[in-house]
N, C-alpha and C. Protein backbone atom coordinates (compact mmCIF):
# COMPACT_ATOMS: atom_id res chain seq x y z
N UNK A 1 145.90 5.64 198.51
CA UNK A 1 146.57 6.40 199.55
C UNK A 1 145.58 6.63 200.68
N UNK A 2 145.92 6.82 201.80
CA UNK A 2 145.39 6.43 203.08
C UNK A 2 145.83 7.34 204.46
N UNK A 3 145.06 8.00 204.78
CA UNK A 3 146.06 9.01 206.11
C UNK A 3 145.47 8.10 207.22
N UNK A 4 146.75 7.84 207.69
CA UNK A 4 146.28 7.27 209.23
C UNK A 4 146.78 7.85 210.32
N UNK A 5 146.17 7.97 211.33
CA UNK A 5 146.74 7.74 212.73
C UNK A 5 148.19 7.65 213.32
N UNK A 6 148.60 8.94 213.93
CA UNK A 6 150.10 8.46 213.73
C UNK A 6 150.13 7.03 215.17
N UNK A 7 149.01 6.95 216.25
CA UNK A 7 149.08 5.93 217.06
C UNK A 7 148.89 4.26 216.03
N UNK A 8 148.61 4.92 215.00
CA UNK A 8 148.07 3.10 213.76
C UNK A 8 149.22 2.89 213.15
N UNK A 9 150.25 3.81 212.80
CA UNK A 9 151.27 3.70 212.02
C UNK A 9 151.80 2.17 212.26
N UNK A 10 153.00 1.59 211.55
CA UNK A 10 153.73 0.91 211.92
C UNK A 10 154.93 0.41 211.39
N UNK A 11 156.09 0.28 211.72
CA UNK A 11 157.15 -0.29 211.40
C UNK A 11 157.22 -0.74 209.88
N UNK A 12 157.94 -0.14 208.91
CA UNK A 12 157.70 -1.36 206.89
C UNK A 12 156.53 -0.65 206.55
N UNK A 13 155.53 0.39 206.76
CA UNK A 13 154.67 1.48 206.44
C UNK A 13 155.10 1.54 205.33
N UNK A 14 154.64 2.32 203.88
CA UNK A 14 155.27 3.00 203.08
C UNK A 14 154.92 4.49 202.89
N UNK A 15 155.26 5.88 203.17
CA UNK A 15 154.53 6.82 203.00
C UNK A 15 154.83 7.45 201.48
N UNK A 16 153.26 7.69 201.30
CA UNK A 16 152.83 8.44 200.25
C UNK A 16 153.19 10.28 200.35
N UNK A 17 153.97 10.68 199.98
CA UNK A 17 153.94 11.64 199.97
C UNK A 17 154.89 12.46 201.03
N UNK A 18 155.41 13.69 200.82
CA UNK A 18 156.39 14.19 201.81
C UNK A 18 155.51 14.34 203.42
N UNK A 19 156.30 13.65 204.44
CA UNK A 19 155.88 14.20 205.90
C UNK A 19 156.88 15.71 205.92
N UNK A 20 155.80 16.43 206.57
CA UNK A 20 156.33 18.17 206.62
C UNK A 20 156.30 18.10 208.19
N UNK A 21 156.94 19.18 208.34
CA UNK A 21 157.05 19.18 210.78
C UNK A 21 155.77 20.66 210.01
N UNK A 22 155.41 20.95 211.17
CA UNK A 22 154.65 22.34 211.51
C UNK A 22 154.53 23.69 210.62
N UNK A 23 156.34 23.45 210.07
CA UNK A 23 156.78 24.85 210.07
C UNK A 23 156.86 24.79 208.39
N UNK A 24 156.50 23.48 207.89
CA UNK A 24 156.97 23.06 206.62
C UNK A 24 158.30 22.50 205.60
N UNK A 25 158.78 22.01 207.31
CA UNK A 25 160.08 21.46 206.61
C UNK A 25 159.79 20.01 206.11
N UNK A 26 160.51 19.34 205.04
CA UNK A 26 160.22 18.47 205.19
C UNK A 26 161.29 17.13 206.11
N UNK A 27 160.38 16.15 206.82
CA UNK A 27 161.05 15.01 207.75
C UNK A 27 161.54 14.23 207.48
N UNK A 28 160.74 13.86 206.22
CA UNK A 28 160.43 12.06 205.64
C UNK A 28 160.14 12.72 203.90
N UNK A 29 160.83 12.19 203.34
CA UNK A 29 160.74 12.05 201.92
C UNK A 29 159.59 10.98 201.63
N UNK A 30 159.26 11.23 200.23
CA UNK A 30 157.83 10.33 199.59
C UNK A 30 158.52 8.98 199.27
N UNK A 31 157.91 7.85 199.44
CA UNK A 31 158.10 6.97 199.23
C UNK A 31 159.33 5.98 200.25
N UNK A 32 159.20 6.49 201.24
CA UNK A 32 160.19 6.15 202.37
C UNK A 32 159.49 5.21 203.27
N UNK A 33 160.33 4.25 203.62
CA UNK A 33 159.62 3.32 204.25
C UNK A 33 159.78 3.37 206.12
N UNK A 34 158.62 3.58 206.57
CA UNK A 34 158.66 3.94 208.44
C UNK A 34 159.54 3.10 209.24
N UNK A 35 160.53 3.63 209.92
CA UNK A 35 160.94 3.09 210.92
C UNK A 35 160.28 3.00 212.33
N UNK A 36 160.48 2.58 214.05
CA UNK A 36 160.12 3.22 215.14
C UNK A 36 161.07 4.52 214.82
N UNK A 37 162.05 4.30 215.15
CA UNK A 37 162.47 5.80 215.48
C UNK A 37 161.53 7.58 214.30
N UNK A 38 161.40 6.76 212.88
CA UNK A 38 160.66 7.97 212.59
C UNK A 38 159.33 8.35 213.45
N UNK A 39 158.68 7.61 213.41
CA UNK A 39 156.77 7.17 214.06
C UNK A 39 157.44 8.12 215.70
N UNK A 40 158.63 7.80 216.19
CA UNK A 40 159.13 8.63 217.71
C UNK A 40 159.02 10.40 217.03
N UNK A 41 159.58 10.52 215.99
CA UNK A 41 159.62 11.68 215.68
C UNK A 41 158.81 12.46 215.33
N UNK A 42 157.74 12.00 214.43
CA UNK A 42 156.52 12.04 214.26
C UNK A 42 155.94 13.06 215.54
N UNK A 43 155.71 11.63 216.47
CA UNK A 43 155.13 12.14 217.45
C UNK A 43 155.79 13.73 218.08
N UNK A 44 157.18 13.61 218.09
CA UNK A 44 157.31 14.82 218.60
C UNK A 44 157.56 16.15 218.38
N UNK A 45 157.06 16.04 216.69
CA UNK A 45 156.60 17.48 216.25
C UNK A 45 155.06 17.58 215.99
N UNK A 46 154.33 16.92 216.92
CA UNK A 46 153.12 17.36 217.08
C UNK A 46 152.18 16.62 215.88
N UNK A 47 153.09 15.74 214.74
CA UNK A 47 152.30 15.30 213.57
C UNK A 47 151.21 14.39 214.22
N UNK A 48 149.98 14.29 213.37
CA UNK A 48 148.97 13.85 214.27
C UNK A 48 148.68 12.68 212.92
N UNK A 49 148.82 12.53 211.79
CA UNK A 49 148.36 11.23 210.62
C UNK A 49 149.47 11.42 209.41
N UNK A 50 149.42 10.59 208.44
CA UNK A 50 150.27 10.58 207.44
C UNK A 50 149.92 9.63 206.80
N UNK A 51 149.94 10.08 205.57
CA UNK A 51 149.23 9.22 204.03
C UNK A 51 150.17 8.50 204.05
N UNK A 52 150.06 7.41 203.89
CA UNK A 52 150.53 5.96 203.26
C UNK A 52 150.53 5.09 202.43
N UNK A 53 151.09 4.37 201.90
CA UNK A 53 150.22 3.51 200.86
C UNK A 53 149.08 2.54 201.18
N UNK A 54 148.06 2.07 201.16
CA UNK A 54 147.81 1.37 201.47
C UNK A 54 148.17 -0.46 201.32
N UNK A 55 149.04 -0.50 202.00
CA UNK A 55 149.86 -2.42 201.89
C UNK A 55 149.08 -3.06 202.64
N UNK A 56 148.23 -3.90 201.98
CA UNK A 56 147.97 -5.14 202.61
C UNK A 56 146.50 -4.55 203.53
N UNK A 57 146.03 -3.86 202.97
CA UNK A 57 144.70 -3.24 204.01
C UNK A 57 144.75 -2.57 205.06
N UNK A 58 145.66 -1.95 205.57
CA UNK A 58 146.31 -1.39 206.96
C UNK A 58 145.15 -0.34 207.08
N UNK A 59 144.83 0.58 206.31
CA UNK A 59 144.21 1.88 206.54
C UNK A 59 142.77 1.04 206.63
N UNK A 60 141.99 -0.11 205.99
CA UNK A 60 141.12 -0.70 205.98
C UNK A 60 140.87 -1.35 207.96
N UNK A 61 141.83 -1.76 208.23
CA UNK A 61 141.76 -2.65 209.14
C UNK A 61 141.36 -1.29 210.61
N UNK A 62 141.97 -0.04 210.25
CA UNK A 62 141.66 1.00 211.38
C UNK A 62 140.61 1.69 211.21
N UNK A 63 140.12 1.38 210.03
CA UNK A 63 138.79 2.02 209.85
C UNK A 63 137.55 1.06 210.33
N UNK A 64 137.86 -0.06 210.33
CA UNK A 64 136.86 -1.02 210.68
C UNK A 64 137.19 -0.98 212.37
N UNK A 65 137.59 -0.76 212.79
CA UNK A 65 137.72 -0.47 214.54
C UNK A 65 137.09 0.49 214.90
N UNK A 66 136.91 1.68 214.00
CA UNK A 66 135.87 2.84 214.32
C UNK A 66 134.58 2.50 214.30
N UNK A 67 134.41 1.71 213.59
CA UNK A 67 133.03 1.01 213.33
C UNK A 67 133.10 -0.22 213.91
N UNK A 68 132.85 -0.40 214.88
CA UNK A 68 132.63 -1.23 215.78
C UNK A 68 132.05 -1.44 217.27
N UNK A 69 131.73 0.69 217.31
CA UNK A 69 131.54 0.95 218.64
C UNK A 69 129.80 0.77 218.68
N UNK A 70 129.53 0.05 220.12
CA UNK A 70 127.80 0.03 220.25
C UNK A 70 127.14 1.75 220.63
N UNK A 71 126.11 1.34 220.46
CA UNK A 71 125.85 2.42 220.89
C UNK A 71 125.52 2.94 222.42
N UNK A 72 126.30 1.79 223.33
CA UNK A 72 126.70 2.43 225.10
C UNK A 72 127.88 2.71 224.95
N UNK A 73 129.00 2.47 224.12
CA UNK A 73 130.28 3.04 224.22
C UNK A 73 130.17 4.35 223.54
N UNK A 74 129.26 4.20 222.13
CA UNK A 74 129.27 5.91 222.21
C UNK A 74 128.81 6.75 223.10
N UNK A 75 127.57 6.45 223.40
CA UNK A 75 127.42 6.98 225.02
C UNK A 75 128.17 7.73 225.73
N UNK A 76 128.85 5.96 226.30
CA UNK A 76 129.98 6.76 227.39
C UNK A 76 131.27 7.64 226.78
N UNK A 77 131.49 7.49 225.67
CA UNK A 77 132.62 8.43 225.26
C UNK A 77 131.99 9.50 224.95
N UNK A 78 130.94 9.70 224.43
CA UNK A 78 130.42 11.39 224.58
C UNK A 78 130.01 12.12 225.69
N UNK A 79 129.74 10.86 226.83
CA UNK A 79 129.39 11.26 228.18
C UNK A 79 131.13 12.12 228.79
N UNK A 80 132.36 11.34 228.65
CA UNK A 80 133.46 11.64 228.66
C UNK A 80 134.03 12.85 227.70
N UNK A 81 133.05 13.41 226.94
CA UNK A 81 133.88 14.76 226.18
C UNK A 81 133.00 15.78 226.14
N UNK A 82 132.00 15.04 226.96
CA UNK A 82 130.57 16.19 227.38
C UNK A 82 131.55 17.86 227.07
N UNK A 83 131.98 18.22 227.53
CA UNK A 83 132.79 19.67 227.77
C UNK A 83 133.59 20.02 227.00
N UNK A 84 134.10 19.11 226.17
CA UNK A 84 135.15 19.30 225.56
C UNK A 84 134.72 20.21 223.65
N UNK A 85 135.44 20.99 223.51
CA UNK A 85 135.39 21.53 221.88
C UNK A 85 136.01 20.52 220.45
N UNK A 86 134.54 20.05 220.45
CA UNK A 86 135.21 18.79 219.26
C UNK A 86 135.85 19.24 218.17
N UNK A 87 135.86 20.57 218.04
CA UNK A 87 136.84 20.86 216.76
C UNK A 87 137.65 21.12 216.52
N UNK A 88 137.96 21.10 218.11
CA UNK A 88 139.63 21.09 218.56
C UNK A 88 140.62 19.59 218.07
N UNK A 89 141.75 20.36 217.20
CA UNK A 89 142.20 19.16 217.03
C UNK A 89 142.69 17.90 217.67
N UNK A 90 143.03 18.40 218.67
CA UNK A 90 143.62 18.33 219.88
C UNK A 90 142.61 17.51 220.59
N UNK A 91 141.33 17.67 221.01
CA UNK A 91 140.57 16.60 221.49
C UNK A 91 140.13 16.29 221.02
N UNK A 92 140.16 15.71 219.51
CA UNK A 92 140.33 14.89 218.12
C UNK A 92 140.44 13.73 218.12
N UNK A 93 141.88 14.25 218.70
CA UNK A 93 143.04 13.34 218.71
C UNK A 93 142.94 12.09 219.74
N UNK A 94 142.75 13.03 221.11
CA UNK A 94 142.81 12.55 222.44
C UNK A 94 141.26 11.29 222.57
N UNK A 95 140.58 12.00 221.48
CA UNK A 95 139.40 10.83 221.59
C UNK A 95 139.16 10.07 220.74
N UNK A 96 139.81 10.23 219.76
CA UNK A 96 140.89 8.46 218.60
C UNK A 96 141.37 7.89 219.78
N UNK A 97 142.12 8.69 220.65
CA UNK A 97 143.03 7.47 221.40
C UNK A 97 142.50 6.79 222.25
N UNK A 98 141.25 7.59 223.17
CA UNK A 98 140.60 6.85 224.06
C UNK A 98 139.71 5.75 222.99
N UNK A 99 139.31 5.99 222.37
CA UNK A 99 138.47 5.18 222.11
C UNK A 99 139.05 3.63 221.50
N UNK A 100 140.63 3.79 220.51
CA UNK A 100 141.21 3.02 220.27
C UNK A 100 141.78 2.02 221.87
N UNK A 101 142.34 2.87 223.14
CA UNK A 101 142.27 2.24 223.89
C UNK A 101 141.40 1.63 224.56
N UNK A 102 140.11 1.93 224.75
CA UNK A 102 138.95 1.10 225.05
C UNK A 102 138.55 -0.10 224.41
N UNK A 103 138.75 0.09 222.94
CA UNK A 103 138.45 -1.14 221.99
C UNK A 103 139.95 -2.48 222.41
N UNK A 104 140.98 -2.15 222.23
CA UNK A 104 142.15 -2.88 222.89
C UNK A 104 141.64 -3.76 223.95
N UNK A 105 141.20 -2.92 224.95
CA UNK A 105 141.35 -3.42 226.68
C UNK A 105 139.70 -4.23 226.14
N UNK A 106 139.05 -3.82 225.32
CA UNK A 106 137.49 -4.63 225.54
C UNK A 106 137.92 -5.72 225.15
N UNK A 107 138.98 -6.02 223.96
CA UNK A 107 139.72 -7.15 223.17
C UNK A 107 140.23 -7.97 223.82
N UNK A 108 140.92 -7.57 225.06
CA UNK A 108 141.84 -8.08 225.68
C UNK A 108 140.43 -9.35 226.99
N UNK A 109 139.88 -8.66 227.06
CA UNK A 109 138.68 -9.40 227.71
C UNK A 109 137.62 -10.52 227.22
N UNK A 110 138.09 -10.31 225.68
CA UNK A 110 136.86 -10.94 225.18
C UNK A 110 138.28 -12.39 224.97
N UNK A 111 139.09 -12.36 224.86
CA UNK A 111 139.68 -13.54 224.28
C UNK A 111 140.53 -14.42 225.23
């Protein structure tokens, strides 16, 4: 089992375990397989990851993207959160995403 990213999720996912909203309801029953429209919903109760099974290496394949950054991109992304309260979940989050989008667009250049 594997918590990922609700931006890593994807479509045929299998989740491990009940998705709860905020308040503790539950969304998504265990063993339910992700649609887009759930991963839409997701997003808009604020859920930020969700255990999965791991199929086929998925949680493997987003962990190896974290590890991949040199050490001028860490740099510049700590230069970019200089101010920010890292224990905020919230710019957590926001700097998974930058950084996942930086790795994308560097991808998109190299090939």
């Amino acid at each position: 089992m594997s918590s990922i990213s609700i931006e890593d999720l994807e479509e045929g996912m299998i989740v491990k375990g009940e998705v709860r909203d905020p308040r503790g309801r539950v969304i998504l029953e265990t063993n339910s397989v992700l649609t887009v429209r759930h991963i839409k919903t997701f997003k808009s109760w604020g859920i930020t990851a969700v255990d999965v099974c791991d199929v086929e290496g998925a949680a493997d394949t987003v962990n190896k993207d974290k590890n991949v950054m040199s050490e001028e991109f860490k740099a510049e992304m700590s230069a970019l959160f200089r101010y920010t309260n890292p224990k905020s979940e919230m710019v957590r989050e926001l700097f998974k995403l930058c950084v996942k989008r930086r790795l994308n667009r560097d991808k998109g250049k190299v090939s």
